[in-house]
Protein backbone atom coordinates (compact mmCIF):
# COMPACT_ATOMS: atom_id res chain seq x y z
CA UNK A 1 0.00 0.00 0.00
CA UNK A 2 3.01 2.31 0.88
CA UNK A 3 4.98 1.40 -2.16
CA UNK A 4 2.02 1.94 -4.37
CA UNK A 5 0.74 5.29 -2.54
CA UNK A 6 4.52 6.25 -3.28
CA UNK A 7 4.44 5.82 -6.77
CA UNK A 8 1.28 7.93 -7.43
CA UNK A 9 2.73 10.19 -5.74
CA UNK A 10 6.01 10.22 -7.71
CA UNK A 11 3.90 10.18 -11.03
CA UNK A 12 1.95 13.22 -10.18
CA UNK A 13 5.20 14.90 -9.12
CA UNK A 14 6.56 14.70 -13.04
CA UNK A 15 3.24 15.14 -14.50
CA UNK A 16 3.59 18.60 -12.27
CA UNK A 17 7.02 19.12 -13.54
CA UNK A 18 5.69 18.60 -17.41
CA UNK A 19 3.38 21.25 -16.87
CA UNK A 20 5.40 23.93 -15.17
CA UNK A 21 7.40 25.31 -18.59
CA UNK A 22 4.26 25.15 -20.02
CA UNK A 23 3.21 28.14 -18.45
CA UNK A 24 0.91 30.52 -20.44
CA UNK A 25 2.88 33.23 -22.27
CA UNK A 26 1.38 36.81 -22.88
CA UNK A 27 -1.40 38.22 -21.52
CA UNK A 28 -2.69 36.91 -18.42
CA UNK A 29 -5.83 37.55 -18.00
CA UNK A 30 -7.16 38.17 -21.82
CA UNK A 31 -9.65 41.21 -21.70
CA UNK A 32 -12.22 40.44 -24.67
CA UNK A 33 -15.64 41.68 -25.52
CA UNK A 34 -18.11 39.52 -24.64
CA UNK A 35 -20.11 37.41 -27.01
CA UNK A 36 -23.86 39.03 -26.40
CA UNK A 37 -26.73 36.48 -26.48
CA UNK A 38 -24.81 33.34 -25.99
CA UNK A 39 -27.16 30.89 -24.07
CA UNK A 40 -30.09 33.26 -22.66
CA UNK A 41 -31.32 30.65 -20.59
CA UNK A 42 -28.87 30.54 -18.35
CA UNK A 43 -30.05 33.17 -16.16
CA UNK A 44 -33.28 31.36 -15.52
CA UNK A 45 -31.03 28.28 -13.88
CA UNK A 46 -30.61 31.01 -11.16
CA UNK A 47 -32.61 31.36 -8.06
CA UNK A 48 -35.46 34.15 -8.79
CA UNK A 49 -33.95 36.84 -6.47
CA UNK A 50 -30.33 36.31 -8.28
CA UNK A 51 -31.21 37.09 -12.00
CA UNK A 52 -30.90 40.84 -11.60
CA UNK A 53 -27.36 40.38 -9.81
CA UNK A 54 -24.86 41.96 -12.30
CA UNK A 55 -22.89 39.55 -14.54
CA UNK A 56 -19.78 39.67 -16.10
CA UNK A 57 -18.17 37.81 -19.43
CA UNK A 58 -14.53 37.16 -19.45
CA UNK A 59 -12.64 34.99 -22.27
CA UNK A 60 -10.80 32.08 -22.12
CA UNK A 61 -7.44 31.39 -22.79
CA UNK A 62 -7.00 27.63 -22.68
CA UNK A 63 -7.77 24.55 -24.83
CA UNK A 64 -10.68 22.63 -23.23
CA UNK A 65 -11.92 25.49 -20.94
CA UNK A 66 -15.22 25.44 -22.13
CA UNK A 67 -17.39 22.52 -24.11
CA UNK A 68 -19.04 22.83 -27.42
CA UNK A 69 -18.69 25.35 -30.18
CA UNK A 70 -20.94 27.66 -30.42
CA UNK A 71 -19.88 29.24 -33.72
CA UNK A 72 -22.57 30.86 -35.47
CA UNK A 73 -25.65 28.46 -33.66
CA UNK A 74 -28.74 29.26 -32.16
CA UNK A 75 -29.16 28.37 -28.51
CA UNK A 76 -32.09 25.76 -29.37
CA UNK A 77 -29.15 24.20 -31.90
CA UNK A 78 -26.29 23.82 -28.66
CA UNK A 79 -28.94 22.34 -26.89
CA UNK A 80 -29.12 20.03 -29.25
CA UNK A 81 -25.97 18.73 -28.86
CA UNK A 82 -26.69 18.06 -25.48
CA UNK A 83 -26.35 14.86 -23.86
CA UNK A 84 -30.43 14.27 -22.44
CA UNK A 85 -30.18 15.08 -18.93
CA UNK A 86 -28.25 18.17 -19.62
CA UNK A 87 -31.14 19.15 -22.44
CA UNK A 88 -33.48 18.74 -19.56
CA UNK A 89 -31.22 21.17 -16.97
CA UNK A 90 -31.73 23.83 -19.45
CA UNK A 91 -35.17 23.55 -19.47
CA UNK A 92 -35.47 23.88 -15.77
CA UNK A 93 -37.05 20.59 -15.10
CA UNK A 94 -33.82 18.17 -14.77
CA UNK A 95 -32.45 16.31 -11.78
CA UNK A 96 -28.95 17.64 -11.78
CA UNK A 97 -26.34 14.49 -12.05
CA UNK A 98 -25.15 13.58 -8.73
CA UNK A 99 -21.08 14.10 -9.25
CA UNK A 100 -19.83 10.87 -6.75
CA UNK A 101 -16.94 12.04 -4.74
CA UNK A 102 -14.33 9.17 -4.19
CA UNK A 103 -12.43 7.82 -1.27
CA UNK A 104 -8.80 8.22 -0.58
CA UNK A 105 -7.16 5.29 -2.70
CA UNK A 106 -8.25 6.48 -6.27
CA UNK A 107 -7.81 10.25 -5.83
CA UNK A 108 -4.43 10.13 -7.39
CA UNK A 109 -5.99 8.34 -10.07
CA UNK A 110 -8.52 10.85 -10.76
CA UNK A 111 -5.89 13.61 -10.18
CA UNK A 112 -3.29 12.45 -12.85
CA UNK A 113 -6.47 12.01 -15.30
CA UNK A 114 -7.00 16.48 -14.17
CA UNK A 115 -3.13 16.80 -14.93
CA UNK A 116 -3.02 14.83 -18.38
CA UNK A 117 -6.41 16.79 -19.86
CA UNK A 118 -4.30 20.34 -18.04
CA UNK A 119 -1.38 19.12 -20.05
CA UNK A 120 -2.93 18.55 -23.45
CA UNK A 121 -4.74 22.14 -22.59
CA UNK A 122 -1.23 23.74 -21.95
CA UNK A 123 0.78 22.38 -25.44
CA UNK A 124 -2.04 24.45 -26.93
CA UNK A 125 -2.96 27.32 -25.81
CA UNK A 126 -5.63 30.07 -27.68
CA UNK A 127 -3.94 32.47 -29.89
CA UNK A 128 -5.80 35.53 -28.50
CA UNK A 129 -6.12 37.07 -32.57
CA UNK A 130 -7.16 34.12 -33.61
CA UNK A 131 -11.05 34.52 -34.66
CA UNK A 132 -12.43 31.54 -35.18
CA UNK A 133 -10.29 29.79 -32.72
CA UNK A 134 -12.14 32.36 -30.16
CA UNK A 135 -15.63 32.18 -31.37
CA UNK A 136 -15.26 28.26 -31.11
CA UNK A 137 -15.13 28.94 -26.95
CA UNK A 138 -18.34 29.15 -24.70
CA UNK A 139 -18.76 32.44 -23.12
CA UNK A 140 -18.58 31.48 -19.37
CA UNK A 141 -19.95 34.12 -16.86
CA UNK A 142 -19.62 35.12 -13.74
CA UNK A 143 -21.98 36.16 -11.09
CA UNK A 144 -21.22 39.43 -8.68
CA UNK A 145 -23.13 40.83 -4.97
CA UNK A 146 -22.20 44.73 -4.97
CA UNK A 147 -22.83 46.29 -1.90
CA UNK A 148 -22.60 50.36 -2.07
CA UNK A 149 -23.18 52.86 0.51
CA UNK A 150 -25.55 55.95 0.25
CA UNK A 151 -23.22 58.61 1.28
CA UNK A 152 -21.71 57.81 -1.57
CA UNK A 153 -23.85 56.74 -4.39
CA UNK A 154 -27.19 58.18 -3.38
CA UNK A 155 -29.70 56.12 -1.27
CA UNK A 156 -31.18 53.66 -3.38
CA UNK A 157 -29.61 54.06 -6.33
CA UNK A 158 -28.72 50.71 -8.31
CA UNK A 159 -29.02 52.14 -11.58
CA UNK A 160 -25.09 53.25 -11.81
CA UNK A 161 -21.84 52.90 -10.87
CA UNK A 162 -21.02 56.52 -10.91
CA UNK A 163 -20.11 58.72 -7.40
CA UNK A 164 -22.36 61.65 -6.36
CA UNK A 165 -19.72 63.82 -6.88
CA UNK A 166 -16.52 62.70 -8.96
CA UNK A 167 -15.12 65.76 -7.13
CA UNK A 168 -14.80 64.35 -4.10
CA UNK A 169 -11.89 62.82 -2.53
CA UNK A 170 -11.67 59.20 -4.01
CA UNK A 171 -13.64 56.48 -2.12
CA UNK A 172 -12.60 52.91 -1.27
CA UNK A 173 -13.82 49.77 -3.68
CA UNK A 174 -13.19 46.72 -2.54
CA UNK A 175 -13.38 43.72 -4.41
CA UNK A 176 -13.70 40.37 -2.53
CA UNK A 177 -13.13 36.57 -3.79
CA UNK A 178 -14.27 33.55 -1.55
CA UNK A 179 -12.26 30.16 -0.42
CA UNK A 180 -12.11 27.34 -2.81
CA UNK A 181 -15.40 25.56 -2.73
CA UNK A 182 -17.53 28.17 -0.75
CA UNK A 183 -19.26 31.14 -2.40
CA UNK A 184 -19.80 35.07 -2.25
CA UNK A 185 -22.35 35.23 -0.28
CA UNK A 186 -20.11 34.42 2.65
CA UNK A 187 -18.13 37.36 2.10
CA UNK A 188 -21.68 39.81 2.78
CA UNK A 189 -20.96 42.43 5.66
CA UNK A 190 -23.58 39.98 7.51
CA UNK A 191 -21.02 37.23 7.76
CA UNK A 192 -17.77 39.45 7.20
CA UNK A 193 -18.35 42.64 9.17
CA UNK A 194 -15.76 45.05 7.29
CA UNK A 195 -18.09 48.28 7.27
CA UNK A 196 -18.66 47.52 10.79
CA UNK A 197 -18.22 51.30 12.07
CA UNK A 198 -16.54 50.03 15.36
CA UNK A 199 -13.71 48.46 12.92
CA UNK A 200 -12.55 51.31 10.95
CA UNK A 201 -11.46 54.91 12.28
CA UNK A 202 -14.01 58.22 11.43
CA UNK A 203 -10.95 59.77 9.64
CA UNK A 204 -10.75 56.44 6.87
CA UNK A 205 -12.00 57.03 4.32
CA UNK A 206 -15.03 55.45 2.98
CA UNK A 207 -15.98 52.49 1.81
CA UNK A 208 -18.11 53.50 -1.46
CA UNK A 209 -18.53 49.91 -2.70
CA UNK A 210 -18.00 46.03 -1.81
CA UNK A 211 -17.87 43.56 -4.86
CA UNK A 212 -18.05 39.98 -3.71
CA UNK A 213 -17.56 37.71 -6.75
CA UNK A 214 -18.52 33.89 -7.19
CA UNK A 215 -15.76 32.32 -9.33
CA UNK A 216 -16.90 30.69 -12.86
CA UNK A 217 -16.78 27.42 -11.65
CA UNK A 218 -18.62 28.08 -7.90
CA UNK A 219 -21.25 29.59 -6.26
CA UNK A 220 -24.16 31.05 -8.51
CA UNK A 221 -21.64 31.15 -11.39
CA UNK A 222 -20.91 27.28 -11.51
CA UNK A 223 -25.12 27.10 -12.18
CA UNK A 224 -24.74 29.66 -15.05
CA UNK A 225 -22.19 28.06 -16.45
CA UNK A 226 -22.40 24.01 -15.51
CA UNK A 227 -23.43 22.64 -18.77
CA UNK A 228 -20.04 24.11 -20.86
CA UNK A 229 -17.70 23.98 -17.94
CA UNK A 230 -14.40 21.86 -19.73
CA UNK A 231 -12.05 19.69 -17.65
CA UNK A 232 -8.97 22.46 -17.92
CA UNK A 233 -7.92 25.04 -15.82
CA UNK A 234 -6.31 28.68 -16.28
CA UNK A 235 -5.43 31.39 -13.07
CA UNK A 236 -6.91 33.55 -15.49
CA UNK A 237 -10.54 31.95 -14.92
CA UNK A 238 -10.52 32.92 -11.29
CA UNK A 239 -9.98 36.85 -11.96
CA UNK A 240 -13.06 37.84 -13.64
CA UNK A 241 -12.63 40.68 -11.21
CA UNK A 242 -10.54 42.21 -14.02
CA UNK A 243 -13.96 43.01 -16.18
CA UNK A 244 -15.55 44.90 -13.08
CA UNK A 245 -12.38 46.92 -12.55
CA UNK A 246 -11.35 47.75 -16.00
CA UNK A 247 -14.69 48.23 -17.68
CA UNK A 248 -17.39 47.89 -14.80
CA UNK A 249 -20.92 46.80 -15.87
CA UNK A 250 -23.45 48.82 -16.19
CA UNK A 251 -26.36 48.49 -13.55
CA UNK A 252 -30.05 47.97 -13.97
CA UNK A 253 -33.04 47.61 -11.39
CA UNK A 254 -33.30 44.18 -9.92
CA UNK A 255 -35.83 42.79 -12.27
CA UNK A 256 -34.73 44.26 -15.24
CA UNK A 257 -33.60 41.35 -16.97
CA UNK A 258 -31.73 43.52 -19.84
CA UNK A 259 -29.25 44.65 -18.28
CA UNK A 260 -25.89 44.80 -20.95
CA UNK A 261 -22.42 44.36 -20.54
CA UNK A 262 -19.81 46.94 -22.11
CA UNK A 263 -17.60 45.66 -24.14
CA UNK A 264 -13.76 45.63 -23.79
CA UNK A 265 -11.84 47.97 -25.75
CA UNK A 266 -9.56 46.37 -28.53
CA UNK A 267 -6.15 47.74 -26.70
CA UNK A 268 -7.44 46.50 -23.27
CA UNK A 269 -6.68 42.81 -24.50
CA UNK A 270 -2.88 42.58 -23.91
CA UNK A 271 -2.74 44.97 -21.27
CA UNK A 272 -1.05 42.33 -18.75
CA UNK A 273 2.05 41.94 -21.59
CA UNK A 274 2.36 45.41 -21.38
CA UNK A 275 5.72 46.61 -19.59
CA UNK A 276 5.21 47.49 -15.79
CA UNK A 277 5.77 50.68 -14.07
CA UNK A 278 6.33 50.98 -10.46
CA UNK A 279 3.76 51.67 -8.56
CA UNK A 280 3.35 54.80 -6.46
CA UNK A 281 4.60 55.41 -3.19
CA UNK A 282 2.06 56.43 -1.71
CA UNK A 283 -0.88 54.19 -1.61
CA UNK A 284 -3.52 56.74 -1.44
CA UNK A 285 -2.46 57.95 -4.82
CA UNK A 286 -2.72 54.55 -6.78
CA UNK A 287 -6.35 56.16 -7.93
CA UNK A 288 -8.45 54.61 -10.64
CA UNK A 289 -11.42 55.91 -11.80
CA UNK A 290 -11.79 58.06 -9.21
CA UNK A 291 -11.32 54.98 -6.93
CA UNK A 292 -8.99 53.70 -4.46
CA UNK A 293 -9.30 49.67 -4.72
CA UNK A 294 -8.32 46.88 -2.94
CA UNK A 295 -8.38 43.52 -3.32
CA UNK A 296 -9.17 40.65 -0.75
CA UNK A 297 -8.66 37.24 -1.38
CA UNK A 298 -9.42 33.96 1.11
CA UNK A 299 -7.50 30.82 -0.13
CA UNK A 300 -8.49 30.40 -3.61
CA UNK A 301 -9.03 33.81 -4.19
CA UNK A 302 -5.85 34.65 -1.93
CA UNK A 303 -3.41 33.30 -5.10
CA UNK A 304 -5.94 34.33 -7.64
CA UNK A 305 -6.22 37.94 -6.61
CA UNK A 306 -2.64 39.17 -7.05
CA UNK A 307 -2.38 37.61 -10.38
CA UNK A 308 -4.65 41.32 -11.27
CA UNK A 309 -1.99 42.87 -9.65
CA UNK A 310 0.68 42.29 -11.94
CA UNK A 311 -1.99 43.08 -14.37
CA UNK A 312 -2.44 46.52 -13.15
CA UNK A 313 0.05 47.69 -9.67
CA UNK A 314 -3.06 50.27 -8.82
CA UNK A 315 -4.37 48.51 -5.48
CA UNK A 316 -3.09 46.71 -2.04
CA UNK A 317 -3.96 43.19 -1.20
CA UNK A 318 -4.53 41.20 1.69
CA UNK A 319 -4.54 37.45 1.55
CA UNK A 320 -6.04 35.09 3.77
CA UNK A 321 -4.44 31.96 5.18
CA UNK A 322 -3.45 30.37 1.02
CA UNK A 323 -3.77 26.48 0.92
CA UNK A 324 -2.32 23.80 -1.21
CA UNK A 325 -5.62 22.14 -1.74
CA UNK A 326 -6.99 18.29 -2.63
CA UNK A 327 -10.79 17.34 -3.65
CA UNK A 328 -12.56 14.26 -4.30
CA UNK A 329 -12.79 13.07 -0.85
CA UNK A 330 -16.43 13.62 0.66
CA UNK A 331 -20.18 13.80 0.31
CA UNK A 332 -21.53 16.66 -2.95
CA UNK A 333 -25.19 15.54 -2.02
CA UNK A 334 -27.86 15.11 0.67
CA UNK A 335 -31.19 14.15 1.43
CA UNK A 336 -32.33 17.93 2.20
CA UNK A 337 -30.72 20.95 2.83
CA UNK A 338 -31.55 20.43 6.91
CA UNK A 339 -29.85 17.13 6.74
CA UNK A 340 -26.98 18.90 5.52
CA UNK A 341 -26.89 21.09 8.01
CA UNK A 342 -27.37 18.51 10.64
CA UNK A 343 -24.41 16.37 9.18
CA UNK A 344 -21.72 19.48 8.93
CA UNK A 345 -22.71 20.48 12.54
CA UNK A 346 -21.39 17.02 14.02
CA UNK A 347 -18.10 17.68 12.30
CA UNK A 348 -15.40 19.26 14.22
CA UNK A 349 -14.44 21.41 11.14
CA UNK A 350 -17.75 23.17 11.16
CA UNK A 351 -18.49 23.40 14.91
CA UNK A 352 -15.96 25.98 14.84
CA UNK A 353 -17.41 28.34 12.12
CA UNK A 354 -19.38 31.58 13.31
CA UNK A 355 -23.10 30.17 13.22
CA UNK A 356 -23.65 33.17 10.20
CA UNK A 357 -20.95 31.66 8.43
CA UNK A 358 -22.98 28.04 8.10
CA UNK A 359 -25.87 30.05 5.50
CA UNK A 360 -22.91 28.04 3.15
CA UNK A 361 -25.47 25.20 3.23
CA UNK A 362 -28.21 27.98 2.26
CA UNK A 363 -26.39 29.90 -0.58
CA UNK A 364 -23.92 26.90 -1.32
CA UNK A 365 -26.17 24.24 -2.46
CA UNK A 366 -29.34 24.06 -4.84
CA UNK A 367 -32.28 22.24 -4.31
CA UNK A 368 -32.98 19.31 -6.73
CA UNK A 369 -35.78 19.83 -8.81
CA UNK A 370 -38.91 17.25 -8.19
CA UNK A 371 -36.94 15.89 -5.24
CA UNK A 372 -35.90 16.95 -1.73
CA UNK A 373 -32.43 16.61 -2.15
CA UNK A 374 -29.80 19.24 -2.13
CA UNK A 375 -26.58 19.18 -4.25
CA UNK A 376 -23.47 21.15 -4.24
CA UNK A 377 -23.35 23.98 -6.36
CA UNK A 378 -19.35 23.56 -7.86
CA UNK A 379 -18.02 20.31 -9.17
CA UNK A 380 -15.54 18.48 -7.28
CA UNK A 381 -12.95 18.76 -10.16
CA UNK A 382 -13.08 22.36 -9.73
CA UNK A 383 -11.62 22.53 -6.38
CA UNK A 384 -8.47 20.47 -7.59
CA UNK A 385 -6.23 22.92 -9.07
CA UNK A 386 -2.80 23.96 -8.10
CA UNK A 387 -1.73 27.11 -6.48
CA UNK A 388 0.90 30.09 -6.54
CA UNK A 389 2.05 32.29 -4.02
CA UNK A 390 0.73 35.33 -3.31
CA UNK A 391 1.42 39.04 -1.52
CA UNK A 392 0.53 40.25 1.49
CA UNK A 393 -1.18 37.91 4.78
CA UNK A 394 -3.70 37.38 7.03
CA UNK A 395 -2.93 33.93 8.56
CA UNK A 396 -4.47 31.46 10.91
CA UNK A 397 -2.31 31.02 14.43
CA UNK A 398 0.69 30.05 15.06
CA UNK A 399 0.73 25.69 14.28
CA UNK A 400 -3.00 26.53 12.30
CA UNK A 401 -2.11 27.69 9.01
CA UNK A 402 -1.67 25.76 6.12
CA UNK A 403 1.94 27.45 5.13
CA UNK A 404 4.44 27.06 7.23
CA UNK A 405 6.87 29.62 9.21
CA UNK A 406 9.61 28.22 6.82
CA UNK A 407 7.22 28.93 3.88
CA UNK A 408 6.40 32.22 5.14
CA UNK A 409 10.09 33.50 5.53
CA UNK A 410 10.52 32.62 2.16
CA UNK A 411 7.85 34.37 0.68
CA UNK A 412 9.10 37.47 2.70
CA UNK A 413 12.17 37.19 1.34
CA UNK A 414 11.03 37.84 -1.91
CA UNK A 415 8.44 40.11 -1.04
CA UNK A 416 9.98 42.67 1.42
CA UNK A 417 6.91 44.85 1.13
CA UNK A 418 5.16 42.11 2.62
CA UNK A 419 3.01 41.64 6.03
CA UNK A 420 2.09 38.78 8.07
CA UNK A 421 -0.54 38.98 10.85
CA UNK A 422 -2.13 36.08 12.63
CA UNK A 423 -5.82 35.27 14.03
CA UNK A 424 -5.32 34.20 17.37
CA UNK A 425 -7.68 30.37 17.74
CA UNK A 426 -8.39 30.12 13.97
CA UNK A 427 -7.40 27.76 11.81
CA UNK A 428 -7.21 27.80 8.02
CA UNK A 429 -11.14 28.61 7.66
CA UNK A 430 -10.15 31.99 9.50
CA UNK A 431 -13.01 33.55 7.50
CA UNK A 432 -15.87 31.42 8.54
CA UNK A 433 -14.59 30.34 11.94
CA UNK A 434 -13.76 34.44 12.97
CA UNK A 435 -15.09 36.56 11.03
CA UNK A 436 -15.01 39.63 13.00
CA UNK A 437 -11.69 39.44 14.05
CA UNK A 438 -10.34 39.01 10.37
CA UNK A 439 -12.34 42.12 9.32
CA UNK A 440 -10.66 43.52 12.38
CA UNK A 441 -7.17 42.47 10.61
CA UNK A 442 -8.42 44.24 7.58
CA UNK A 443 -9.50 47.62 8.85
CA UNK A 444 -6.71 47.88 10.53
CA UNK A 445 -4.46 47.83 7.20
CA UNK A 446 -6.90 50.06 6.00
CA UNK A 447 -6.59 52.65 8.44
CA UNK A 448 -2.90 52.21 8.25
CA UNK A 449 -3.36 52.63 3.93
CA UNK A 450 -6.29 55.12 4.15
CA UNK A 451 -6.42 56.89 7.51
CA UNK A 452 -5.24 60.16 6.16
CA UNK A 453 -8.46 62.05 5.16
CA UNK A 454 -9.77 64.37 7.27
CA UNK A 455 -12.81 65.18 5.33
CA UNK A 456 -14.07 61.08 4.77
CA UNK A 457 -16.53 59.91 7.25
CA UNK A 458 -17.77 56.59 7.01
């Protein structure tokens, strides 16, 4: 058992080591218009009180990313093309396929199938001028929770995206990713308590917006986007962030169902190849659009976010507690939503989340049409994929965190710009498990970063 355990492990090893020259080259994240009208059902796969939320395109930049080729075909001819039971999820009245998780002794098998497909995806990348080999890709989407304040945007108003008075100092906009396998919804000030006005001091300045964004493959997204999903994987697909940022989407009323997405300006695409400049030294000047932004990324997110960064040095970062993760192992379905609560609350891994933090069994699963079972929204496969290393951290305590002190020192050494703060009695679900304390973390950076206005007022 040993000697075989060994050898998967020494065969995923090279498979790794195939893929690592194999990097993508150019643009990171490549910014392309979306392709309007590509499969208008989707939306309705969403819970009612979701459709509205805003959504965002973003292309792909791998082979296999996506499935099908939707070149030039009506959305009644792709369904077409669909196996039955995936015909019958876009119609709303399907029983979603129950994705079987697997137990210890074949998840390197299932792995090194991931890494070969990742490989073949690698040798041949998309050439981003390439027409047809771009119009052959699904447009994937992405699903986004903006929270705004009305001292700054008017109360009420979800109609734009533009301040009350441009004249004004700048405000802060922070964008937000979630942990591998969990979901946006976590990150809402209910559960992560940033705006919290006994966390940040009268003279920061304030916080004008909160974006909270589902990755494609999670969350509301992985529903939008479940039928086309492919088997490969690309950094790039976890920073749709980059379409709100560069080009944010317009906003509509909640059940306006029209809402449109501007497109991407041709130079925007290789903006990541572009040469970098250093940023300023001051980080209350790095404005854009009349914003100050900054990024927050738990696990997932945490490596996913400062891949923008290089993009685009115009915002600080704070990562929390980054993990070298592995899937396959556990349960994706249960007999009702309450019985999933019930099981995760005899766990010791759950027991210590912050009861808000457990609405992940809420906003993290969907209900199985003509049944009373509950599935998970994201596919297993989705939460194997490898990692990178990131900025600046927000750690679990000392013995707690997934990286060690050895990993951290050498991280600092090539970051000297970096921080490292710890939650004291949290472990690598730092988010879930203490969520005001992390926030704490935050606004503390951010009154370090920000505290300098005397006119802002939260």
């Amino acid at each position: 058992m040993s000697n075989t355990s060994n050898g998967d492990e020494d065969e995923l090893a090279i498979l790794e080591l195939q893929a690592e020259p194999l990097g993508l080259k150019g643009p990171l994240v490549p910014l392309l218009p979306p392709k309007r009208n590509a499969r208008k059902h989707a939306r309705e796969l969403l819970p009612r009180r979701s459709r509205g939320t805003p959504f965002g395109p973003y292309g792909r930049s791998i082979d296999s990313s996506s499935l099908l080729h939707s070149r030039g075909r009506s959305d009644q001819a792709l369904l077409s093309q669909l196996p039955r039971r995936l015909r019958c999820q876009a119609s709303r009245c399907r029983e979603p396929p129950r994705r079987r998780r697997v137990g210890p002794a074949c998840s390197a098998r299932f792995c090194r199938e991931l890494l070969n497909v990742q490989l073949k995806g690698l040798r041949s990348p998309t050439n981003l001028y390439d027409a047809n080999e771009l119009a052959s890709q699904q447009q994937l989407y992405t699903v986004v929770n903006r929270y705004h304040s009305s001292k700054t945007h008017g109360p009420g108003d979800r109609r734009s995206a533009t301040l009350k008075d441009s004249s004004k100092e700048p405000v802060l906009r922070m964008v937000m990713g979630h942990a591998n396998s969990f979901h946006k919804d976590q990150l809402s000030n209910r559960c992560f308590p940033i705006c919290s006005t006994n966390l940040l001091d009268s003279k920061t300045r304030s916080i004008g917006e909160i974006w909270s964004i589902d990755t494609f493959n999670q969350g509301h997204s992985a529903l939008l986007n479940e039928e086309v999903l492919g088997k490969t994987f690309n950094w790039a697909g976890t920073l749709p962030i980059s379409s709100f940022r560069t080009c944010p989407t317009p906003f509509s009323r909640s059940d306006d169902r029209r809402a449109t997405i501007t497109a991407i300006p041709d130079g925007m695409r290789d903006l990541d190849a572009r040469p970098l400049h250093p940023g300023l030294s001051a980080a209350t000047n790095r404005i854009f659009r009349n914003r100050l932004i900054v990024g927050i990324g738990h696990s997932l997110s945490g490596a996913g976010v400062p891949c923008l960064r290089r993009e685009c040095s115009t915002f600080p970062l704070f990562v929390v507690d980054l993990p070298r993760s592995r899937a396959f192992i556990g349960k994706d379905c249960w007999p009702s939503k309450v019985a999933t609560m019930t099981s995760l609350m005899k766990k010791p891994f759950y027991q210590t989340f912050d009861p808000r933090c457990m609405s992940y069994v809420e906003y993290g699963m969907i209900s199985i049409p003509g049944s009373s079972e509950a599935r998970l929204k994201a596919r297993s496969q989705d939460e194997a994929r490898p990692t990178i290393s990131p900025v600046r951290f927000i750690c679990a305590d000392v013995g707690c965190s997934v990286l060690t002190d050895d990993g951290l020192k050498d991280i600092l050494r090539l970051i000297p710009q970096a921080a490292v703060v710890r939650v004291k009695h949290a472990f690598h679900t730092l988010v879930q498990e203490k969520p005001k304390e992390t926030a704490a973390e935050v606004a503390k950076h951010l009154v370090l970063l920000y505290g300098d206005s005397k006119k802002a007022r939260l």
